[in-house]
Protein backbone atom coordinates (compact mmCIF):
# COMPACT_ATOMS: atom_id res chain seq x y z
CA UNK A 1 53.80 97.48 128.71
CA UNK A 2 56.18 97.62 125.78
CA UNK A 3 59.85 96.26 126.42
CA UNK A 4 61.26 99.11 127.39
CA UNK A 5 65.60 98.93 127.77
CA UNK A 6 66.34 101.89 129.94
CA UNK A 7 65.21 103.13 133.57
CA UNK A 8 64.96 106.46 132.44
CA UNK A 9 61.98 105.47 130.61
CA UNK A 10 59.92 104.82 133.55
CA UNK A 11 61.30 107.85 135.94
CA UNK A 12 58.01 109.18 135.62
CA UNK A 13 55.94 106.06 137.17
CA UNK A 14 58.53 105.66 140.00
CA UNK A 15 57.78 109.32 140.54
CA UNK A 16 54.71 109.10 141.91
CA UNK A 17 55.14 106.15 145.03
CA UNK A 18 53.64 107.64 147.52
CA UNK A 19 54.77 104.99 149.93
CA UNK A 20 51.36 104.02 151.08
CA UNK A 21 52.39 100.52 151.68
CA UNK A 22 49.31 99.39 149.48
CA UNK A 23 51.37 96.97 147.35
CA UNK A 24 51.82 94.85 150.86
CA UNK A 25 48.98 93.70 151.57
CA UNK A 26 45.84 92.66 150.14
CA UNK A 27 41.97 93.96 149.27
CA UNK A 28 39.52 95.52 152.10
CA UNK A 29 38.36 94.78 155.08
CA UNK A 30 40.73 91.67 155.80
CA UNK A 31 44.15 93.58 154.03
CA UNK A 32 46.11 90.00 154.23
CA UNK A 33 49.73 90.54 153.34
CA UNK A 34 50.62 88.99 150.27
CA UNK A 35 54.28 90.71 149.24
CA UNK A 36 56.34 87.94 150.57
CA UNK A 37 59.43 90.31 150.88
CA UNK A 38 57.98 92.53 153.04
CA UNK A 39 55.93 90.15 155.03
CA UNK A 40 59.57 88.24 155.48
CA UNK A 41 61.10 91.58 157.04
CA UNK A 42 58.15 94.60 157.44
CA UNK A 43 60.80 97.03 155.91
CA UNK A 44 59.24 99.40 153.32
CA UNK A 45 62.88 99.23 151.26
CA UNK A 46 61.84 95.38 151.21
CA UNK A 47 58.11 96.54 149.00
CA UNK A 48 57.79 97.19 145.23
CA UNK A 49 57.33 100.44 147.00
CA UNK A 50 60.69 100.15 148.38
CA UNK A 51 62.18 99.41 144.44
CA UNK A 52 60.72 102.73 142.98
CA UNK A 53 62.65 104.34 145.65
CA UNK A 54 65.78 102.37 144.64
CA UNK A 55 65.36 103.17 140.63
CA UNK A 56 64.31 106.98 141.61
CA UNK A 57 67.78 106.87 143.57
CA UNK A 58 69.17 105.52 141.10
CA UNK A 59 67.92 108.25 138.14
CA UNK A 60 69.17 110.71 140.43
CA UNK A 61 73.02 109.49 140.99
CA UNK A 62 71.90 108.75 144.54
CA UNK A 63 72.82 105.06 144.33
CA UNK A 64 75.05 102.65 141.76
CA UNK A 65 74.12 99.36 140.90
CA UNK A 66 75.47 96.76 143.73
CA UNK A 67 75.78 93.40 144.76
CA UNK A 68 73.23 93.89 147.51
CA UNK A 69 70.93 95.36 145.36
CA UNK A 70 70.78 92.75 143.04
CA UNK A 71 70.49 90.41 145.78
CA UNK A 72 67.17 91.89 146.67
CA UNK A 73 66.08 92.19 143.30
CA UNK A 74 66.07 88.52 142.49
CA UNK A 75 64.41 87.53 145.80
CA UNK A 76 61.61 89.09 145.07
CA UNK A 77 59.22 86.08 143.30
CA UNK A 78 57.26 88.28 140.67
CA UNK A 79 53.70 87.36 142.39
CA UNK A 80 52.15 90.22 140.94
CA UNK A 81 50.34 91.16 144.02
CA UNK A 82 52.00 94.62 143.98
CA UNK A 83 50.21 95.03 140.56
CA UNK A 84 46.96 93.58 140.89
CA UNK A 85 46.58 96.36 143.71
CA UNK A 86 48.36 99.42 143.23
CA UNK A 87 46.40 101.92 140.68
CA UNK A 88 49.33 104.90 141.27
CA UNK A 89 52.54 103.71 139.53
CA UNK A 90 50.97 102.05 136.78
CA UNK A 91 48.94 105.43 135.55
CA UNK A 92 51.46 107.74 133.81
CA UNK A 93 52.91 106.77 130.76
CA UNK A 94 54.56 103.84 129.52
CA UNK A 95 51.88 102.37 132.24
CA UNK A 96 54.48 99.91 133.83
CA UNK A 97 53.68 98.30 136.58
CA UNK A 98 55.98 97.52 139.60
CA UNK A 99 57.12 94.24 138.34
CA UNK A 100 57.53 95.25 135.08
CA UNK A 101 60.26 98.08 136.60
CA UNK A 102 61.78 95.16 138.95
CA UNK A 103 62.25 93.21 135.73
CA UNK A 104 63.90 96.22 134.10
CA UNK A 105 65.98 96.80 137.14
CA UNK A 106 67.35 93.41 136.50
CA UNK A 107 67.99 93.84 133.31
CA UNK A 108 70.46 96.66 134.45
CA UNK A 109 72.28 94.47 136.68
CA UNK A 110 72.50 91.57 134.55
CA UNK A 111 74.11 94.58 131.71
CA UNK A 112 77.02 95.19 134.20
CA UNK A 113 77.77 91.37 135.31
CA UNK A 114 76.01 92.07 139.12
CA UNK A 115 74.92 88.62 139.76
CA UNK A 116 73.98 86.96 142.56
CA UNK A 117 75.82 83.55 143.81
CA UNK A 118 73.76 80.60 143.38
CA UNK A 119 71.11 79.75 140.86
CA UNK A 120 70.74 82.58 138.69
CA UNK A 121 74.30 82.76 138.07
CA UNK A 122 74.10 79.37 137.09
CA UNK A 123 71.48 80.10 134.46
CA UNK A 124 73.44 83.21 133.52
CA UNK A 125 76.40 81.13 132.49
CA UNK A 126 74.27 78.73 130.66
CA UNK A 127 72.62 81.63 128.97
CA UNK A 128 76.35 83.50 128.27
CA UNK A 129 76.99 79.77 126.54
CA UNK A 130 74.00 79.24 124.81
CA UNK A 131 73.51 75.72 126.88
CA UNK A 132 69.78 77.08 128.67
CA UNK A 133 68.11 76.27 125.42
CA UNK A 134 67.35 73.19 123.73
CA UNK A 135 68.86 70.22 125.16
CA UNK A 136 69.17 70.60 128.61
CA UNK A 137 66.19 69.84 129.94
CA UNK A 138 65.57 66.81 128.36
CA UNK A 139 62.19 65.43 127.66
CA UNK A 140 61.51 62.44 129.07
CA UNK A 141 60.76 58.65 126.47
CA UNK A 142 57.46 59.05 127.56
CA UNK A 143 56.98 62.48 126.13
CA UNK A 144 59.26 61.54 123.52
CA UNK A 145 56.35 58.76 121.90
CA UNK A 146 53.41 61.72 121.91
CA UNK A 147 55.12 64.04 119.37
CA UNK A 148 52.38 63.85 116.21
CA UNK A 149 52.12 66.97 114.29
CA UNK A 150 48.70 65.46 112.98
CA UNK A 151 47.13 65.32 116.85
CA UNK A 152 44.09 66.60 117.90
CA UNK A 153 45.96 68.68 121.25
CA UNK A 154 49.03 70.52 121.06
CA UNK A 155 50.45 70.67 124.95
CA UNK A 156 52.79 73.50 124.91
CA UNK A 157 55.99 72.15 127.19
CA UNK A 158 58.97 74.61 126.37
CA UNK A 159 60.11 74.51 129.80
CA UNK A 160 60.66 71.71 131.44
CA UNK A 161 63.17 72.35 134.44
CA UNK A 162 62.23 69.03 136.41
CA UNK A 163 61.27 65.02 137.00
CA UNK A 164 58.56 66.42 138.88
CA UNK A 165 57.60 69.08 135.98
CA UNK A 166 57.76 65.65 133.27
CA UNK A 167 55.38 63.56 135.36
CA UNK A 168 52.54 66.37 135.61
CA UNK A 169 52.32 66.01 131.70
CA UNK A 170 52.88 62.42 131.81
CA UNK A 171 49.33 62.57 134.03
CA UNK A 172 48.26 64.99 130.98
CA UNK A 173 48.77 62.74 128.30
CA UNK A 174 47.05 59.66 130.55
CA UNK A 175 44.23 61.81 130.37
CA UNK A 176 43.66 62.29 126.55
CA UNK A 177 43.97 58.81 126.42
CA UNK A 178 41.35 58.27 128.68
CA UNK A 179 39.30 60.85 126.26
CA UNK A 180 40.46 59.19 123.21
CA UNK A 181 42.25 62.24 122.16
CA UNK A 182 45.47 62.26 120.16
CA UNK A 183 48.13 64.76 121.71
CA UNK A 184 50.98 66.23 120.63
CA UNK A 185 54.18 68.12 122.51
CA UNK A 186 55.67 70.96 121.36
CA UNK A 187 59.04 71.54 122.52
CA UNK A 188 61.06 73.59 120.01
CA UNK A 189 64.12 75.89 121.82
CA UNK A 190 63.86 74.62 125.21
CA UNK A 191 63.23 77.96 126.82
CA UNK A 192 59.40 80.18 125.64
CA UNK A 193 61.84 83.13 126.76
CA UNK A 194 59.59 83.80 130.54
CA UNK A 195 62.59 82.80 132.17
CA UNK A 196 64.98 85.06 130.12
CA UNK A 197 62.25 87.58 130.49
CA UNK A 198 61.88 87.25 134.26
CA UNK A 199 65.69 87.53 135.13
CA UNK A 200 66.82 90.39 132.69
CA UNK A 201 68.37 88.34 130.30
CA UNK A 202 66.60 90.46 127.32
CA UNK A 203 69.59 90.55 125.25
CA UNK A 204 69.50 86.62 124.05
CA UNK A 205 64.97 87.07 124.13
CA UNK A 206 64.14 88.21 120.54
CA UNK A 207 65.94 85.69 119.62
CA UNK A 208 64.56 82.64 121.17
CA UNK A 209 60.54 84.44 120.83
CA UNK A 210 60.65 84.50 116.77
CA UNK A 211 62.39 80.98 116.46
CA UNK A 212 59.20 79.40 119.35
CA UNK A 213 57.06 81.56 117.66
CA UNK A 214 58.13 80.49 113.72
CA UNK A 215 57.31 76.80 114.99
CA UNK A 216 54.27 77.16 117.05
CA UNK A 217 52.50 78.75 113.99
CA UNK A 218 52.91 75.48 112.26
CA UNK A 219 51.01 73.46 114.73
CA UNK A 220 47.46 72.35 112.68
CA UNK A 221 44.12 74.16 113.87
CA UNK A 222 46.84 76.81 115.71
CA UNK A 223 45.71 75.91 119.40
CA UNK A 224 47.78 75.13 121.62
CA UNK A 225 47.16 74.15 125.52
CA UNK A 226 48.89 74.99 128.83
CA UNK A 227 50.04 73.48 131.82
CA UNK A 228 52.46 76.25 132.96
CA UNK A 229 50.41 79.19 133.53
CA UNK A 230 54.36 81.20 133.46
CA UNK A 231 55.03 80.18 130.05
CA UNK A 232 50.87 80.97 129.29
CA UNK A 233 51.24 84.71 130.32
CA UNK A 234 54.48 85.56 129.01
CA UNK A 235 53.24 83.94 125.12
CA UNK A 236 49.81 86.21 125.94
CA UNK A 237 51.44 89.16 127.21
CA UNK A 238 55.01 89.59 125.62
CA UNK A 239 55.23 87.65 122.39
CA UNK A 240 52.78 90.43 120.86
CA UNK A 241 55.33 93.25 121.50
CA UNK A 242 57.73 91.45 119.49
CA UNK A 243 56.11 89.65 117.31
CA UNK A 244 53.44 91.87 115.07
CA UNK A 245 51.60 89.17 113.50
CA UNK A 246 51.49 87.14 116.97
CA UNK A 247 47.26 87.20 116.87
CA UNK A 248 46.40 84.15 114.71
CA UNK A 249 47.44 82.27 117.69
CA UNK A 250 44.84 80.12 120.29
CA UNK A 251 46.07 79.82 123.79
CA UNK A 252 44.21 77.80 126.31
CA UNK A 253 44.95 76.50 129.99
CA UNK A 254 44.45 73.20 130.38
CA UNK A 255 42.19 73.56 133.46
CA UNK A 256 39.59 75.15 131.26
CA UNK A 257 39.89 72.50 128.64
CA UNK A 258 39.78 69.74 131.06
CA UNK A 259 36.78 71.36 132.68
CA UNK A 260 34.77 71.75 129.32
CA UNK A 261 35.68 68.13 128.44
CA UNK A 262 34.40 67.05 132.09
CA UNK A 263 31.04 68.70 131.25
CA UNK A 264 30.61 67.63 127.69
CA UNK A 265 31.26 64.20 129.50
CA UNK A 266 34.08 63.20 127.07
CA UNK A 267 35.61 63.13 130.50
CA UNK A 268 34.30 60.95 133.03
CA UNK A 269 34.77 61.35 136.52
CA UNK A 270 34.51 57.71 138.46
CA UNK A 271 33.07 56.84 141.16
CA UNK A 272 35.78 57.77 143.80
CA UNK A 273 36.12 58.47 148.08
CA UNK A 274 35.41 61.00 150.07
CA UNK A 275 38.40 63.74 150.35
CA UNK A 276 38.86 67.53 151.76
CA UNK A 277 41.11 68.98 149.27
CA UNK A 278 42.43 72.99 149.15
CA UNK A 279 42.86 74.94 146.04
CA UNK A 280 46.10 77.46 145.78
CA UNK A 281 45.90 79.73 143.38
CA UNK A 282 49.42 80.02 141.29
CA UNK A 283 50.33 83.70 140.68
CA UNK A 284 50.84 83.52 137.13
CA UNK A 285 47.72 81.88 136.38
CA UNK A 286 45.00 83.69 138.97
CA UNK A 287 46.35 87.27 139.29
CA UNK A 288 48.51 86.87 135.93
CA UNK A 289 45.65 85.63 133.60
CA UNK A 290 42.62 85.70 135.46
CA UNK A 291 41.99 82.18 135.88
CA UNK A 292 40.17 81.50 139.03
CA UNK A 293 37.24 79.46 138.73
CA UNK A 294 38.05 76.72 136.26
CA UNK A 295 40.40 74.91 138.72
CA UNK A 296 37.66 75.32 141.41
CA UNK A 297 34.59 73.94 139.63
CA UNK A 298 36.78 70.98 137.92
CA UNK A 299 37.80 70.08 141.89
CA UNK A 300 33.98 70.25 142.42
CA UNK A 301 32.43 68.48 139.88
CA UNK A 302 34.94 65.37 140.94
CA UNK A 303 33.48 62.85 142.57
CA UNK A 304 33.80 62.40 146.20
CA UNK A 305 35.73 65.91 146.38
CA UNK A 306 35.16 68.75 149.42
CA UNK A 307 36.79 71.80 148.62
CA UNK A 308 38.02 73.72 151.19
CA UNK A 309 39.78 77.84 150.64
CA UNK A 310 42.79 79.00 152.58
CA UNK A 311 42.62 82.08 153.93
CA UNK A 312 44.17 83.38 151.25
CA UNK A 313 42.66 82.94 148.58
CA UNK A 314 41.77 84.13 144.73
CA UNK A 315 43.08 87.58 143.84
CA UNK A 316 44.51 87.67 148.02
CA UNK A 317 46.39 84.01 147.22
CA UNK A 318 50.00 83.90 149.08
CA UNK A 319 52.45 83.28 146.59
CA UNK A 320 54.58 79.81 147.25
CA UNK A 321 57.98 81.68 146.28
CA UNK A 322 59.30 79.63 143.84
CA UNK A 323 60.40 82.29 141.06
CA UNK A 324 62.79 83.51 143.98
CA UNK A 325 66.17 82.50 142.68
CA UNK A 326 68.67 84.27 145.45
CA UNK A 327 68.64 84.21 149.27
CA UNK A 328 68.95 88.09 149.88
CA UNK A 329 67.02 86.57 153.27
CA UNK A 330 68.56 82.98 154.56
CA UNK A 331 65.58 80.14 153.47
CA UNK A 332 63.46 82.60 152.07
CA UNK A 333 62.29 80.44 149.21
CA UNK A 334 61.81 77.94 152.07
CA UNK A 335 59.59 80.06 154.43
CA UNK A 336 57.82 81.48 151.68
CA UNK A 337 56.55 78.02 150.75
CA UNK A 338 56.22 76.75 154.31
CA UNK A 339 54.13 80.05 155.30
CA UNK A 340 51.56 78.38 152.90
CA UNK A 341 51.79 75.29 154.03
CA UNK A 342 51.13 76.28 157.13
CA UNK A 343 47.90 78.14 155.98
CA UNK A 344 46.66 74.94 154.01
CA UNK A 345 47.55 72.45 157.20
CA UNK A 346 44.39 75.04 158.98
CA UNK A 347 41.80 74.16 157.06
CA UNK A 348 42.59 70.15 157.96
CA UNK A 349 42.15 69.30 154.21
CA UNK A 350 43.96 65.87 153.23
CA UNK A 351 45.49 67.27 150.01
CA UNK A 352 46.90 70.71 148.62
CA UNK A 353 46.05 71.14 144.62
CA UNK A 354 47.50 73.47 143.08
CA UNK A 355 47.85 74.07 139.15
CA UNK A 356 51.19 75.38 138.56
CA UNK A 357 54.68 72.94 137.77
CA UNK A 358 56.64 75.68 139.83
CA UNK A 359 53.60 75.57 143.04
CA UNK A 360 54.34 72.17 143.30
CA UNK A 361 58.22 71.71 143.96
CA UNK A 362 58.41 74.42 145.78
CA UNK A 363 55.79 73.04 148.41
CA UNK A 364 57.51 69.71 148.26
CA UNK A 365 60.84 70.83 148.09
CA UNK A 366 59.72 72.65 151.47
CA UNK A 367 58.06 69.56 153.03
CA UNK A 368 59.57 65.89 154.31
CA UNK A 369 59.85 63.10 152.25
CA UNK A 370 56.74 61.80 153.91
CA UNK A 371 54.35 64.83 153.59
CA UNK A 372 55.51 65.32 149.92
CA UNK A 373 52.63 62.91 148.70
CA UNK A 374 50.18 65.18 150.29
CA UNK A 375 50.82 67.92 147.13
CA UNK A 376 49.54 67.37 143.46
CA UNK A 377 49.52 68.99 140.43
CA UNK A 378 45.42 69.34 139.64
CA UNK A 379 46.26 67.02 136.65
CA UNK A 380 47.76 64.74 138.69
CA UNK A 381 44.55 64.85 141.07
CA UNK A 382 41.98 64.71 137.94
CA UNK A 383 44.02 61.96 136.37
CA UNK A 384 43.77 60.19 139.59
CA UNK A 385 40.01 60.35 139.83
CA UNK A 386 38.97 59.49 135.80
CA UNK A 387 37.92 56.97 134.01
């Protein structure tokens, strides 16, 4: 969908929410529920459902922007499950989709100062002061020695928002080692402008795209790899509405390249013990860019390695809430996570892979300090199990 400013722009794709409850729950015959709002509090005003009603009351001077509102509109996590099944709002004209009109809806609030307590007022202030971008978040000395503008992989890492994030591409670079690869980092403004994107923060986004964009298209051979599917979608999806020349660019997620390497056998998988591991499938990168099967067959071809699914699983994957930046429900970032956790603990696999920076803290942010080892990134988990 274009970037579109103003709600009246997509009064006609509210319009026609029929409230069948379809963006709930998941695909035929087993209908899982996968909106973690609504499966928090089975209210239909708690739905994407529930938000067209909101923005059609809204259009019609039924409703003003409030606190509670915007409450509920940053507690919803952006899984995409509302999109991947609902055919209805999407069809008329500009073909948004119900996150894309949550996004929107945030943008409104964040134009009249209703922000939530907490975290995203934090990053609203940083934003206000221009301290989100480049410098606060770090990167780490590690990182810091892999910059080479001559390597042969450019690992795109924008945003990092964690210790936990750095290590996960500290793993990466082990890796290319291991394949006698020379890497590069690119880390230009700090931010790829997801974040900004996700919150309704549009106002400071042009800005930050063309400056990331001016310096990725200096990178040599133009491809770049991913380890945060987010930051992956957003440059696929959104940096072509505002920037026209955006398609000389090669994106890649690293799963995919790992798995290639794996089977050209410059990586080698050693010789390893037995383990029952389960897959969960990031939003961003299964229902956001299709990416299913790479992460599945890399566990596979591992030595030693028994893959077990969740429930859940796929396109019907339970998201793990961490893009949920305000309580509108007490520890619901927090039950979100632990409802997965839950799910995983039921198929008596020793350890829960997942391929997503974001997946990860918020499991082990959820868990003790003792059950936190039993998460890894699936770099972690391949570095772990290489030669």
């Amino acid at each position: 969908m274009k970037i579109l400013n103003d709600l009246k722009d997509i009064s006609n794709s509210v319009a026609t929410c029929l409230k069948c409850s379809m963006c709930t729950y998941g695909e035929w015959p087993d209908n899982a529920p996968l909106c973690p709002i609504y499966f928090h509090d089975k209210c239909f005003t708690h739905s994407a459902g529930g938000f067209m009603y909101i923005v059609r009351a809204l259009l019609d001077s039924k409703m003003d922007y409030n606190k509670s509102m915007a409450n509920l509109a940053f507690t919803c996590t952006g899984c995409g499950a509302c999109d991947d099944i609902c055919k209805i709002i999407p069809f008329s004209s500009p073909h948004a989709s119900p996150s894309d009109i949550i996004r929107l809806l945030r943008y409104q609030l964040v134009k009249r100062n209703i922000i939530p307590t907490g975290k995203i007022e934090d990053i609203y202030k940083r934003v206000k002061s221009k301290s989100f971008f480049r410098g606060h978040f770090p990167i780490s000395r590690t990182l810091e020695k892999v910059r080479n503008d001559k390597s042969d992989i450019t690992i795109f890492a924008e945003c990092l928002h964690s210790d936990k994030e750095i290590k996960i591409y500290e793993s990466a670079f082990r890796v290319f080692e291991k394949m006698g690869l020379s890497a590069g980092i690119f880390s230009g403004e700090g931010c790829c402008g997801s974040t900004l994107y996700d919150y309704g923060f549009w106002d400071s986004l042009n800005e930050i795209v063309e400056k990331t964009f001016k310096q990725m298209r200096q990178i040599r051979g133009g491809q770049i790899l991913f380890i945060n599917p987010h930051c992956q979608e957003f440059v696929r999806e959104v940096y072509p509405q505002i920037i026209p020349e955006y398609g000389d660019i090669t994106i890649l997620h690293i799963s995919e390249f790992l798995l290639k390497s794996l089977k050209n056998g410059t990586l080698k998988a050693k010789k390893n013990s037995r383990i029952k591991v389960s897959y969960h499938d990031p939003c961003h990168l299964g229902r956001g860019l299709g990416i299913y099967d790479a992460p599945r067959i890399l566990l596979s071809s591992l030595d030693g390695v028994e893959l077990i699914e969740m429930e859940r699983n796929r396109g019907n994957s339970f998201c793990c809430g961490a893009r949920s930046v305000n309580n509108y429900f007490q520890g619901f970032l927090e039950s979100t996570a632990w409802n997965r956790i839950e799910e995983f603990k039921k198929t008596k696999a020793e350890l829960l892979v997942t391929a997503c920076p974001y997946c990860k803290e918020a499991f082990q942010n959820a868990l003790g300090a003792d059950q936190k080892g039993i998460v890894l990134d699936l770099i972690e988990f391949v570095d772990s199990r290489t030669d």
